[in-house]
N, C-alpha and C. Protein backbone atom coordinates (compact mmCIF):
# COMPACT_ATOMS: atom_id res chain seq x y z
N UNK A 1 96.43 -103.28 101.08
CA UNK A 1 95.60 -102.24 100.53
C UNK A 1 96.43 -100.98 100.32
N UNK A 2 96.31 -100.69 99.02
CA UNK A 2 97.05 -98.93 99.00
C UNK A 2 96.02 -98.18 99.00
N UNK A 3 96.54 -97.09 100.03
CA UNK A 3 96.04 -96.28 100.30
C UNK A 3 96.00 -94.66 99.28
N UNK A 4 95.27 -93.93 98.94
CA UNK A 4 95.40 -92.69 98.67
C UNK A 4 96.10 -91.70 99.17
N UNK A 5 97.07 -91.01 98.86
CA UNK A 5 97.69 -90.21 100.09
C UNK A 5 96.35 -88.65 100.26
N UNK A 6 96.34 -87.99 101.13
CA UNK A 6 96.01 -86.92 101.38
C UNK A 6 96.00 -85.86 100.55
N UNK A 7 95.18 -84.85 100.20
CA UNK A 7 95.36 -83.72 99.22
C UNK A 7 94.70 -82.55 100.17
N UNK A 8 95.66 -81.43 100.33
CA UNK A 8 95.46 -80.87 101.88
C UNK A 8 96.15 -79.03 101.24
N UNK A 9 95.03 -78.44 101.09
CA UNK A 9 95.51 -76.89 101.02
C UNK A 9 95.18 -76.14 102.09
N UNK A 10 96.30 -75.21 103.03
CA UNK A 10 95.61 -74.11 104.16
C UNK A 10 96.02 -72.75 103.21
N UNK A 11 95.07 -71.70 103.80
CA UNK A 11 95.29 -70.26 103.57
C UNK A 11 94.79 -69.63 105.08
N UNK A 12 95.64 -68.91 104.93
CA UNK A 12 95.35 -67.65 106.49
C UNK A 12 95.14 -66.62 105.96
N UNK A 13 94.29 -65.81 106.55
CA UNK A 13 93.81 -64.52 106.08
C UNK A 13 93.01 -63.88 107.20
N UNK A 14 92.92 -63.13 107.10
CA UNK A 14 91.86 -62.07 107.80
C UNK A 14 90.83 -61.75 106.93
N UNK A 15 89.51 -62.47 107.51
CA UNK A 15 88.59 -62.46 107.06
C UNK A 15 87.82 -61.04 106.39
N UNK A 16 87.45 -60.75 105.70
CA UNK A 16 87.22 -59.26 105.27
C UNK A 16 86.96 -59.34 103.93
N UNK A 17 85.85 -59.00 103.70
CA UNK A 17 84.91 -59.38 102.04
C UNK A 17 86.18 -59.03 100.91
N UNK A 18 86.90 -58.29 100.65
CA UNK A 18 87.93 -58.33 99.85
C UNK A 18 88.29 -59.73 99.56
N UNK A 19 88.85 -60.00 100.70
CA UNK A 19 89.94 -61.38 100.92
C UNK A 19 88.66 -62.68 100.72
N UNK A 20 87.44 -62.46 100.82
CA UNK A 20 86.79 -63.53 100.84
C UNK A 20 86.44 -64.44 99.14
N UNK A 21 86.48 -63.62 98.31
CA UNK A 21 86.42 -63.39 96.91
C UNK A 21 87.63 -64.30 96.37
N UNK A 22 88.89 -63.89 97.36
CA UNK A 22 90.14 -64.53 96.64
C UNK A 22 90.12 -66.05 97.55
N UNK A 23 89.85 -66.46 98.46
CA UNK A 23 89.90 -67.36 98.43
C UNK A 23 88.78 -68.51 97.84
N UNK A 24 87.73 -68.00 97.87
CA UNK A 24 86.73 -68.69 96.37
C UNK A 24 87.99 -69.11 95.16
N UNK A 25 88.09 -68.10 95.03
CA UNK A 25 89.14 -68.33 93.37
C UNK A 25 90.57 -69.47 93.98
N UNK A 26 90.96 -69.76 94.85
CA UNK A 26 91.74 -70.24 95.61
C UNK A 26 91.68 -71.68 95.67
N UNK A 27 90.54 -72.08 96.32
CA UNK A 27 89.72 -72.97 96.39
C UNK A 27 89.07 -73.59 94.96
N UNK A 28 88.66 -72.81 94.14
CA UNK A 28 88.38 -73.48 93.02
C UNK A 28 89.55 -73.53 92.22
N UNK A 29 90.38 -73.30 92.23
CA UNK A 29 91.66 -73.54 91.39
C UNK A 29 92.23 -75.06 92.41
N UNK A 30 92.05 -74.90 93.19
CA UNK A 30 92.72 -75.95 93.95
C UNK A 30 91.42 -77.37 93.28
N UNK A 31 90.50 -77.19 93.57
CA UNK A 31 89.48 -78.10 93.12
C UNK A 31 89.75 -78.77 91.60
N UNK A 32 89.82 -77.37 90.62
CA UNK A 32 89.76 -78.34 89.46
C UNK A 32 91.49 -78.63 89.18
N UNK A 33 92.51 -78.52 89.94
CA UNK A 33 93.74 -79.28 90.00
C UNK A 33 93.46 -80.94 90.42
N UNK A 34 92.89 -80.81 91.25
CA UNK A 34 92.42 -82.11 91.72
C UNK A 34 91.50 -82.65 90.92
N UNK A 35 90.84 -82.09 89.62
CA UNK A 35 89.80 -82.56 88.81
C UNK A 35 88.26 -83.37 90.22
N UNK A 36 87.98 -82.56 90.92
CA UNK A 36 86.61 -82.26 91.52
C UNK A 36 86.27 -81.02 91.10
N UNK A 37 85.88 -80.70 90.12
CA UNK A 37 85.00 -79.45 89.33
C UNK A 37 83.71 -79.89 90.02
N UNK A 38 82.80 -80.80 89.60
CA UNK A 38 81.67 -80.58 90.34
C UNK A 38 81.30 -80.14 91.72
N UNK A 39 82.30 -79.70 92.70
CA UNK A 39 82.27 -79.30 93.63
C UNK A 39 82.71 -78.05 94.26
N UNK A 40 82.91 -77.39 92.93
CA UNK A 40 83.34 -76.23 93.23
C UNK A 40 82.12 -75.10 93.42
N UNK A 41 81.11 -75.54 92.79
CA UNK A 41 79.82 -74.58 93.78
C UNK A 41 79.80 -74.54 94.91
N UNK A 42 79.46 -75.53 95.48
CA UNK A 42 79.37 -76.09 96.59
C UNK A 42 80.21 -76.01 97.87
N UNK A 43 80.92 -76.07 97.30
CA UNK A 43 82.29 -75.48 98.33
C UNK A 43 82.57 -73.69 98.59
N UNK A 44 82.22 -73.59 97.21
CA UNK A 44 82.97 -71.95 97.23
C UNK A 44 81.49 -71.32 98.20
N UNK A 45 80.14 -71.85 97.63
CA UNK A 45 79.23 -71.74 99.11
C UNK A 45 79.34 -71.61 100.33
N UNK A 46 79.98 -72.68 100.71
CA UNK A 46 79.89 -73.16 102.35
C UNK A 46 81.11 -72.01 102.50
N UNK A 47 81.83 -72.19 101.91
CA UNK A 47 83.54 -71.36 102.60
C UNK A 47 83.09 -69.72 102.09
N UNK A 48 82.34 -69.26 101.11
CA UNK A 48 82.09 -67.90 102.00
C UNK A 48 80.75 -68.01 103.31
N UNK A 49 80.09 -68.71 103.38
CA UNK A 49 78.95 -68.32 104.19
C UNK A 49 80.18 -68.80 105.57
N UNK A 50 80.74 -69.81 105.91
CA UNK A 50 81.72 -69.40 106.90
C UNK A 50 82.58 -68.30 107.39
N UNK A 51 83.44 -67.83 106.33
CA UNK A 51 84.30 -66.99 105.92
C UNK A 51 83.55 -65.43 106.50
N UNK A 52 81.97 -65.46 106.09
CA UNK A 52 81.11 -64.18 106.23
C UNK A 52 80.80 -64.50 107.61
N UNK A 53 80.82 -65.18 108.68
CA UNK A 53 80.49 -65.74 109.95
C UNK A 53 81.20 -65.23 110.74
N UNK A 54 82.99 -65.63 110.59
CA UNK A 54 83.97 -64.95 111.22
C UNK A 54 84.30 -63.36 110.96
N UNK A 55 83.95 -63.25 109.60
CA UNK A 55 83.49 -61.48 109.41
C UNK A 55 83.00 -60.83 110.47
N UNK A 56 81.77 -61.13 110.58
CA UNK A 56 80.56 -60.56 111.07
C UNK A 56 80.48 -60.77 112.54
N UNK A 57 80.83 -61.95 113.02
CA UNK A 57 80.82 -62.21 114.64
C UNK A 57 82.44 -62.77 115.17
N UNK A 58 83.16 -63.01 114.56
CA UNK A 58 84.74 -63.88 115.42
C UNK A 58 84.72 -62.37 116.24
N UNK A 59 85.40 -62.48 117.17
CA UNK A 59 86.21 -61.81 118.61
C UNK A 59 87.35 -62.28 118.84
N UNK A 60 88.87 -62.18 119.05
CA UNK A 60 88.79 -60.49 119.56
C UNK A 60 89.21 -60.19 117.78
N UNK A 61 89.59 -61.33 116.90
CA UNK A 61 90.03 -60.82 115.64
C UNK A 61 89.49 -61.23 114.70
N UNK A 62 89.48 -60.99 113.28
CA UNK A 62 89.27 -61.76 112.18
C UNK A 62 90.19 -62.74 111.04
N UNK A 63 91.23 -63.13 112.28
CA UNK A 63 92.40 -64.19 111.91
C UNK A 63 91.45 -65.45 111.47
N UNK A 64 91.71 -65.99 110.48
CA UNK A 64 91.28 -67.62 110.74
C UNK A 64 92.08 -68.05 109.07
N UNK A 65 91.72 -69.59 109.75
CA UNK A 65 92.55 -70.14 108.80
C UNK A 65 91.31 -71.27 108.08
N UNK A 66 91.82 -71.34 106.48
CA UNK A 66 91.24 -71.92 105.68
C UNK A 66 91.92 -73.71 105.38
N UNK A 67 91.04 -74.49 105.51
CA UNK A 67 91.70 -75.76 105.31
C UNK A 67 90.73 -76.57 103.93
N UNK A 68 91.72 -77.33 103.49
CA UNK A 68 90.36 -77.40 102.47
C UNK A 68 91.34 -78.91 101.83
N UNK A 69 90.73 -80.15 102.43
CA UNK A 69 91.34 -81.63 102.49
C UNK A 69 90.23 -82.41 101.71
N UNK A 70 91.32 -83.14 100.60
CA UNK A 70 90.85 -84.11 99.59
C UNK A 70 91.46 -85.77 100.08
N UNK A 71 90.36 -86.74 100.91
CA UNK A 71 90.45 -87.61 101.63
C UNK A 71 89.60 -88.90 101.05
N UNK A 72 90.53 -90.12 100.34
CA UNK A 72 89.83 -90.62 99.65
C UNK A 72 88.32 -90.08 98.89
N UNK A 73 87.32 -90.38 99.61
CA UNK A 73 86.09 -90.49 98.38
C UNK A 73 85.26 -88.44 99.20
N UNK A 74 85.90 -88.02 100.09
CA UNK A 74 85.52 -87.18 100.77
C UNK A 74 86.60 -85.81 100.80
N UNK A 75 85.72 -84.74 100.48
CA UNK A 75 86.29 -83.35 100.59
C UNK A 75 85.84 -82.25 101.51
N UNK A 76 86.73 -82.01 102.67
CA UNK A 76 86.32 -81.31 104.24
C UNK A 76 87.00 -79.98 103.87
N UNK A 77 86.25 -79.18 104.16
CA UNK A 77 86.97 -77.67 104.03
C UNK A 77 86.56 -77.16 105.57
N UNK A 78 87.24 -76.73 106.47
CA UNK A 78 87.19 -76.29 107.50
C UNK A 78 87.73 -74.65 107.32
N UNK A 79 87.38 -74.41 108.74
CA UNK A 79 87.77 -72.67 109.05
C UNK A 79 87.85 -72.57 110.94
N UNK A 80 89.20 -72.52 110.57
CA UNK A 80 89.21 -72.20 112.13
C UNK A 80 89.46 -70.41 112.37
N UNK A 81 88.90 -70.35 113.69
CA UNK A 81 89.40 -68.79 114.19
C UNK A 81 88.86 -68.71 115.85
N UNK A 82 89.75 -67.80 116.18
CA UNK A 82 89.98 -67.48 117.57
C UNK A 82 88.71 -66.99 118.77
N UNK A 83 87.45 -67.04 118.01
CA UNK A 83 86.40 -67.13 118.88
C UNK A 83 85.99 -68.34 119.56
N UNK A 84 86.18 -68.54 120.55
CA UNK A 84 85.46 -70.20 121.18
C UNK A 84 84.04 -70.06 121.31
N UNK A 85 83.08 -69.07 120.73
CA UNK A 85 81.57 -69.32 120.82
C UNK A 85 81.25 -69.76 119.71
N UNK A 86 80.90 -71.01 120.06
CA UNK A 86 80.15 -71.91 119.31
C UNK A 86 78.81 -71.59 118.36
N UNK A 87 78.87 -71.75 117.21
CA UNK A 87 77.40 -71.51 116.12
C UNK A 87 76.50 -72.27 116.18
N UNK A 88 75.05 -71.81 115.88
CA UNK A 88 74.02 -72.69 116.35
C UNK A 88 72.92 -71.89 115.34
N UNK A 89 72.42 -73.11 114.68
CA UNK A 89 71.67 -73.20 113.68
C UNK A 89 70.05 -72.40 114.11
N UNK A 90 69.59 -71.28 114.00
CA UNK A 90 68.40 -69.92 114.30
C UNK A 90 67.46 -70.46 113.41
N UNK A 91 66.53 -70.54 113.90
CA UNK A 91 65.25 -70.64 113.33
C UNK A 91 65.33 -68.63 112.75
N UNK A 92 64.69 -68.53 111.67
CA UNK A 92 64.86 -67.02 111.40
C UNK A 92 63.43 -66.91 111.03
N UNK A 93 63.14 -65.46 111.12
CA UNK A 93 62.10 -65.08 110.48
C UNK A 93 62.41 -64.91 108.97
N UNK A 94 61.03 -65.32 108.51
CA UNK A 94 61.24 -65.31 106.50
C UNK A 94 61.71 -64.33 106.15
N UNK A 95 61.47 -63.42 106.11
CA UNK A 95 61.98 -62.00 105.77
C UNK A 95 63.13 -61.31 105.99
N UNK A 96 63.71 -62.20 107.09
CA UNK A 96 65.50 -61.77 107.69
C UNK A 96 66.50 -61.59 106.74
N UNK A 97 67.48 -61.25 106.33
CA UNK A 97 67.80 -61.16 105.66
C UNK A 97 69.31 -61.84 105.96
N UNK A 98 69.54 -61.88 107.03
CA UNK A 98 70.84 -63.12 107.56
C UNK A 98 70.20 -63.80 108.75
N UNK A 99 70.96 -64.78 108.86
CA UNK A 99 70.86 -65.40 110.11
C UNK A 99 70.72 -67.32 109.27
N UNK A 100 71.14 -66.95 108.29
CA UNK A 100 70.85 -68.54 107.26
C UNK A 100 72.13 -69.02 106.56
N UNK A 101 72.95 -69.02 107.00
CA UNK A 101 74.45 -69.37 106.58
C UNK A 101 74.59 -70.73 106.82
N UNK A 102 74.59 -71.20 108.16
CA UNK A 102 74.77 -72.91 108.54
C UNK A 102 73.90 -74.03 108.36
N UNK A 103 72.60 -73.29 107.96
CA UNK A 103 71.27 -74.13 107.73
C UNK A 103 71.78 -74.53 106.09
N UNK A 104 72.42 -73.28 105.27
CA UNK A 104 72.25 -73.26 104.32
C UNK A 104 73.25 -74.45 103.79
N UNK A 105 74.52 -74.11 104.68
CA UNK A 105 75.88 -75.53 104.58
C UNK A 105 75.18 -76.50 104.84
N UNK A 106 74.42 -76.72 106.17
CA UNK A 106 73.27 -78.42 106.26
C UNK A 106 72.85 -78.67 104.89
N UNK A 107 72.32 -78.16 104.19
CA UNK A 107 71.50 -78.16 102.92
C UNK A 107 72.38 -78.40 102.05
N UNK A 108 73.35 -78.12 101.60
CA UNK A 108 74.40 -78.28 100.53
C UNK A 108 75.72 -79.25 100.76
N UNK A 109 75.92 -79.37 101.81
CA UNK A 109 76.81 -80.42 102.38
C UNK A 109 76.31 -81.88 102.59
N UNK A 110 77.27 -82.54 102.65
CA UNK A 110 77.03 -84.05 103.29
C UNK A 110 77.19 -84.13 104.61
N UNK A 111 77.72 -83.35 105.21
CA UNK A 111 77.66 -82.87 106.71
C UNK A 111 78.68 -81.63 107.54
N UNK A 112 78.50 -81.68 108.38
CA UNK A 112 78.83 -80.35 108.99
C UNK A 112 78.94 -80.17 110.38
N UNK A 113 79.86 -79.55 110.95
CA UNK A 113 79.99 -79.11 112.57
C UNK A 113 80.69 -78.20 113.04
N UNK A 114 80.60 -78.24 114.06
CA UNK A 114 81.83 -77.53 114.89
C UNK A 114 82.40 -77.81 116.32
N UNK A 115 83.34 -77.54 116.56
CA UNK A 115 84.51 -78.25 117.50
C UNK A 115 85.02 -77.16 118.32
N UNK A 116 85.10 -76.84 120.04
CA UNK A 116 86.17 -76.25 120.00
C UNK A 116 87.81 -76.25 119.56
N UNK A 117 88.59 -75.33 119.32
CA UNK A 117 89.80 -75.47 119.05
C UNK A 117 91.07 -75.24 120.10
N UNK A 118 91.30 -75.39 121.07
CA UNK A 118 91.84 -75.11 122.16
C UNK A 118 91.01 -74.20 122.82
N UNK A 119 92.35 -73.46 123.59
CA UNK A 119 91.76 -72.86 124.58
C UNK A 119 90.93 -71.80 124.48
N UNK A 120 91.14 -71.09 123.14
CA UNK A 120 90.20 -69.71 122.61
C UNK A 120 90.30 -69.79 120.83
N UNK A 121 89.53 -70.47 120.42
CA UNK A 121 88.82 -70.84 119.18
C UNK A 121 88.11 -71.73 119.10
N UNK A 122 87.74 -71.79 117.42
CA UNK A 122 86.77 -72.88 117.15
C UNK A 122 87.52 -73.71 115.86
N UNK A 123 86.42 -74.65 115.52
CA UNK A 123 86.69 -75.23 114.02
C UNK A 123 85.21 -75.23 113.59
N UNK A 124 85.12 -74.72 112.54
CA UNK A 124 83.52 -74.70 111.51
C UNK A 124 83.74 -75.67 110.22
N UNK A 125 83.27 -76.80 110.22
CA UNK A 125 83.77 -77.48 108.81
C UNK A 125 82.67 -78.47 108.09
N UNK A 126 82.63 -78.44 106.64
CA UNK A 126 81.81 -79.03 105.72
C UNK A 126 82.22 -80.18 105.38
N UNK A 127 81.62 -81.02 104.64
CA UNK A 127 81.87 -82.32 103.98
C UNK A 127 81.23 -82.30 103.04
N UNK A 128 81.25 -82.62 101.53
CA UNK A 128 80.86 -83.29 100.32
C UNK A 128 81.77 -84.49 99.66
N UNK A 129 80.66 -84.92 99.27
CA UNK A 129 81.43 -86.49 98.95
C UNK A 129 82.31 -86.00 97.53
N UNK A 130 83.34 -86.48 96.87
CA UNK A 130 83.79 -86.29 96.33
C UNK A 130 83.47 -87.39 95.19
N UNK A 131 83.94 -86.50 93.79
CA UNK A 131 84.11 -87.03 92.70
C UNK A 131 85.19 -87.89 92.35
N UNK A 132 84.76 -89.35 91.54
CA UNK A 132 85.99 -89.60 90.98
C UNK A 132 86.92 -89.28 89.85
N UNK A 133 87.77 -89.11 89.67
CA UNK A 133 88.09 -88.19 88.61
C UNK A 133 88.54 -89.01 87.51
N UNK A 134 87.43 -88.36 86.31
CA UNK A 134 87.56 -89.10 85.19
C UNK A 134 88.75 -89.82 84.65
N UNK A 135 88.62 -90.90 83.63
CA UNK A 135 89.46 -91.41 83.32
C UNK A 135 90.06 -90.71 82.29
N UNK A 136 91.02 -90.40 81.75
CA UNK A 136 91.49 -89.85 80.74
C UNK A 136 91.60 -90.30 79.57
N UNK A 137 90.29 -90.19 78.67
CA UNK A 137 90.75 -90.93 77.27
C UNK A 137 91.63 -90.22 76.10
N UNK A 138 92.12 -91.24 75.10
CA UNK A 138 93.35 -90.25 74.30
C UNK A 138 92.17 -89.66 73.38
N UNK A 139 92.56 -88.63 73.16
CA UNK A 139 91.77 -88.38 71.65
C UNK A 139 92.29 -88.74 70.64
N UNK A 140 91.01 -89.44 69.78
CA UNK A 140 90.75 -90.09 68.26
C UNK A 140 90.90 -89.26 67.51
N UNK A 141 91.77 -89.11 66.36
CA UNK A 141 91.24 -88.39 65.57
C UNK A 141 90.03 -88.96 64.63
N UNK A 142 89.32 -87.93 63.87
CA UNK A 142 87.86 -88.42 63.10
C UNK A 142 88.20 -89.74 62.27
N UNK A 143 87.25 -90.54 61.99
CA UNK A 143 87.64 -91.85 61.04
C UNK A 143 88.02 -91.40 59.29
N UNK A 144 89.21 -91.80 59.05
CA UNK A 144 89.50 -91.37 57.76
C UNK A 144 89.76 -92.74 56.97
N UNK A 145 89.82 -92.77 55.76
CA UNK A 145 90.19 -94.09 55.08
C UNK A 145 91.49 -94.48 55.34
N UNK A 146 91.94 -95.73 55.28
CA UNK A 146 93.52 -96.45 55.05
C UNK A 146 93.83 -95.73 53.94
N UNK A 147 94.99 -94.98 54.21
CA UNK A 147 95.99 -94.31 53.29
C UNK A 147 96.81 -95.47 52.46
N UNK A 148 96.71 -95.18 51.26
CA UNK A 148 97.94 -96.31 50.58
C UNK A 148 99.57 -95.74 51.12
N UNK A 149 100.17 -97.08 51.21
CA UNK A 149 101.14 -96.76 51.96
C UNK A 149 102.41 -96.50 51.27
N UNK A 150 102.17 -96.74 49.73
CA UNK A 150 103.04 -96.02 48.69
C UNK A 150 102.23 -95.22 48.03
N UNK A 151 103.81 -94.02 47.62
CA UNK A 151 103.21 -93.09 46.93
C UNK A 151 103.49 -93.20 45.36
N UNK A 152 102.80 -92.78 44.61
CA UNK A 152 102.88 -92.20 43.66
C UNK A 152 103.15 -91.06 43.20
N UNK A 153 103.48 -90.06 41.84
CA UNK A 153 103.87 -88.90 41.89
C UNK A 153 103.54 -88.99 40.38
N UNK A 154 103.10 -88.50 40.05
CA UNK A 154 102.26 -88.15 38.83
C UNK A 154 101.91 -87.00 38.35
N UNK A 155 101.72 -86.53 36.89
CA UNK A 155 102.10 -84.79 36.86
C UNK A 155 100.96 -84.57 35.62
N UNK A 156 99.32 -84.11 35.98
CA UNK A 156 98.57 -83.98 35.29
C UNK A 156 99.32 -83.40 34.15
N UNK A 157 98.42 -83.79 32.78
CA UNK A 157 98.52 -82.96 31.76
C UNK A 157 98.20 -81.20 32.42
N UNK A 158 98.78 -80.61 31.48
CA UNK A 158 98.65 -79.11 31.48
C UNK A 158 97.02 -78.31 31.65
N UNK A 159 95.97 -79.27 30.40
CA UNK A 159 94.40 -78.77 30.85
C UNK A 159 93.53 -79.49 31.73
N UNK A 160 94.33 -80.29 32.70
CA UNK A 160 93.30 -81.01 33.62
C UNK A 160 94.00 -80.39 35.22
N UNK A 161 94.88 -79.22 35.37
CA UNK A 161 95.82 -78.55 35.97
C UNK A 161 94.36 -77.23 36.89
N UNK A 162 94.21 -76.96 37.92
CA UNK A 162 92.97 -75.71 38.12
C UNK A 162 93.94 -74.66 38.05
N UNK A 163 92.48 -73.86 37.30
CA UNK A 163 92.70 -72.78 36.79
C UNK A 163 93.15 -71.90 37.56
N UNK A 164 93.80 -70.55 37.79
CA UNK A 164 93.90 -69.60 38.64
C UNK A 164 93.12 -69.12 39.30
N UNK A 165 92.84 -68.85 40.74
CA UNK A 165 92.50 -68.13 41.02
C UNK A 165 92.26 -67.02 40.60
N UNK A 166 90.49 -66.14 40.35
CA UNK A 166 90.00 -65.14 40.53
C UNK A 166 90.68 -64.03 41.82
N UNK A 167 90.80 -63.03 41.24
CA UNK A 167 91.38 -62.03 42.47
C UNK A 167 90.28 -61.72 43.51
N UNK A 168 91.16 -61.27 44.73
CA UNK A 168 89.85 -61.13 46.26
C UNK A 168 89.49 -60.24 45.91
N UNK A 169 88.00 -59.90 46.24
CA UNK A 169 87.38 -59.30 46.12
C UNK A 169 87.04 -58.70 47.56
N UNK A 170 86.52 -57.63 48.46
CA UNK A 170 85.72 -57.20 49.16
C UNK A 170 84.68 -57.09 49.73
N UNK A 171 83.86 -57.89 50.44
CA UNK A 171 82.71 -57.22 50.78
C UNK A 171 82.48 -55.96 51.25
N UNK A 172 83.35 -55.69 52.04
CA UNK A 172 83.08 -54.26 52.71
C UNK A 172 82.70 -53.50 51.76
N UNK A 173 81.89 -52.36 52.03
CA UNK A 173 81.80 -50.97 51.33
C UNK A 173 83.43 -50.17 51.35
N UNK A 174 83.36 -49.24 50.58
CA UNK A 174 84.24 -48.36 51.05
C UNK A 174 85.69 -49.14 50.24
């Protein structure tokens, strides 16, 4: 059996809404290299609502690292960083206005968790199944008739010759 090899991008950053923007664009450039475009919603989703997680709550820093692995028929984007408190899915009140980030990855993912990472971090990571990537057909050009494959060269009479061109004219005003 041959196997697929691995398709595996990291970025490090310090989490911080600036930087969160560029790795969206990061991530989807990496996606449609790999021709999984359909998953670039979806992804660029989960990896800011993570990305906004370690923002908002990592301790003591906002170091973490972006992983984002194309594994046969499956695409895992993880985020590790240096908080070891574990996330846990809040019932919220309707009206909250955060507290819906990991419910929201449950919902858009094929699955989802988290892991400690040694001794002081975590791992936060998604799954969607991946696309296969189209086959590449050549392009046709449009159907035209069989060209004769000799030429001829032939030199109308003088009044069966078109006439000159009329001079351009303008629409514009002015």
């Amino acid at each position: 059996m041959i196997s697929q090899p691995s398709r595996h991008c990291t970025v490090e950053l310090q989490a911080l809404p600036s930087r969160i923007g560029q790795v969206r664009r990061i991530l989807s450039a990496q996606l449609r290299y790999w021709h999984q475009d359909p998953l670039i919603d979806q992804a660029a989703l989960g990896v800011t609502e993570l990305l906004t997680n370690v923002h908002q709550h990592a301790q003591p820093d906002k170091l973490c690292t972006v992983e984002i692995e194309l594994l046969l028929d499956r695409l895992t984007v993880s985020v590790h960083d240096h908080d070891p408190r574990l996330p846990e899915v809040q019932d919220v009140d309707p009206t909250a206005t955060c507290g819906r980030g990991l419910a929201m990855i449950a919902a858009v993912s094929e699955s989802w968790g988290v892991r400690p990472d040694g001794e002081s971090g975590k791992v936060v990571w998604f799954t969607l199944p991946a696309t296969s990537p189209a086959v590449a057909q050549p392009v046709l050009p449009p159907y035209e008739p069989p060209r004769e494959t000799t030429r001829r060269h032939t030199v109308a009479p003088l009044d069966e010759r078109r006439p000159e061109h009329a001079p351009a004219r303008s629409a514009v005003a002015g």
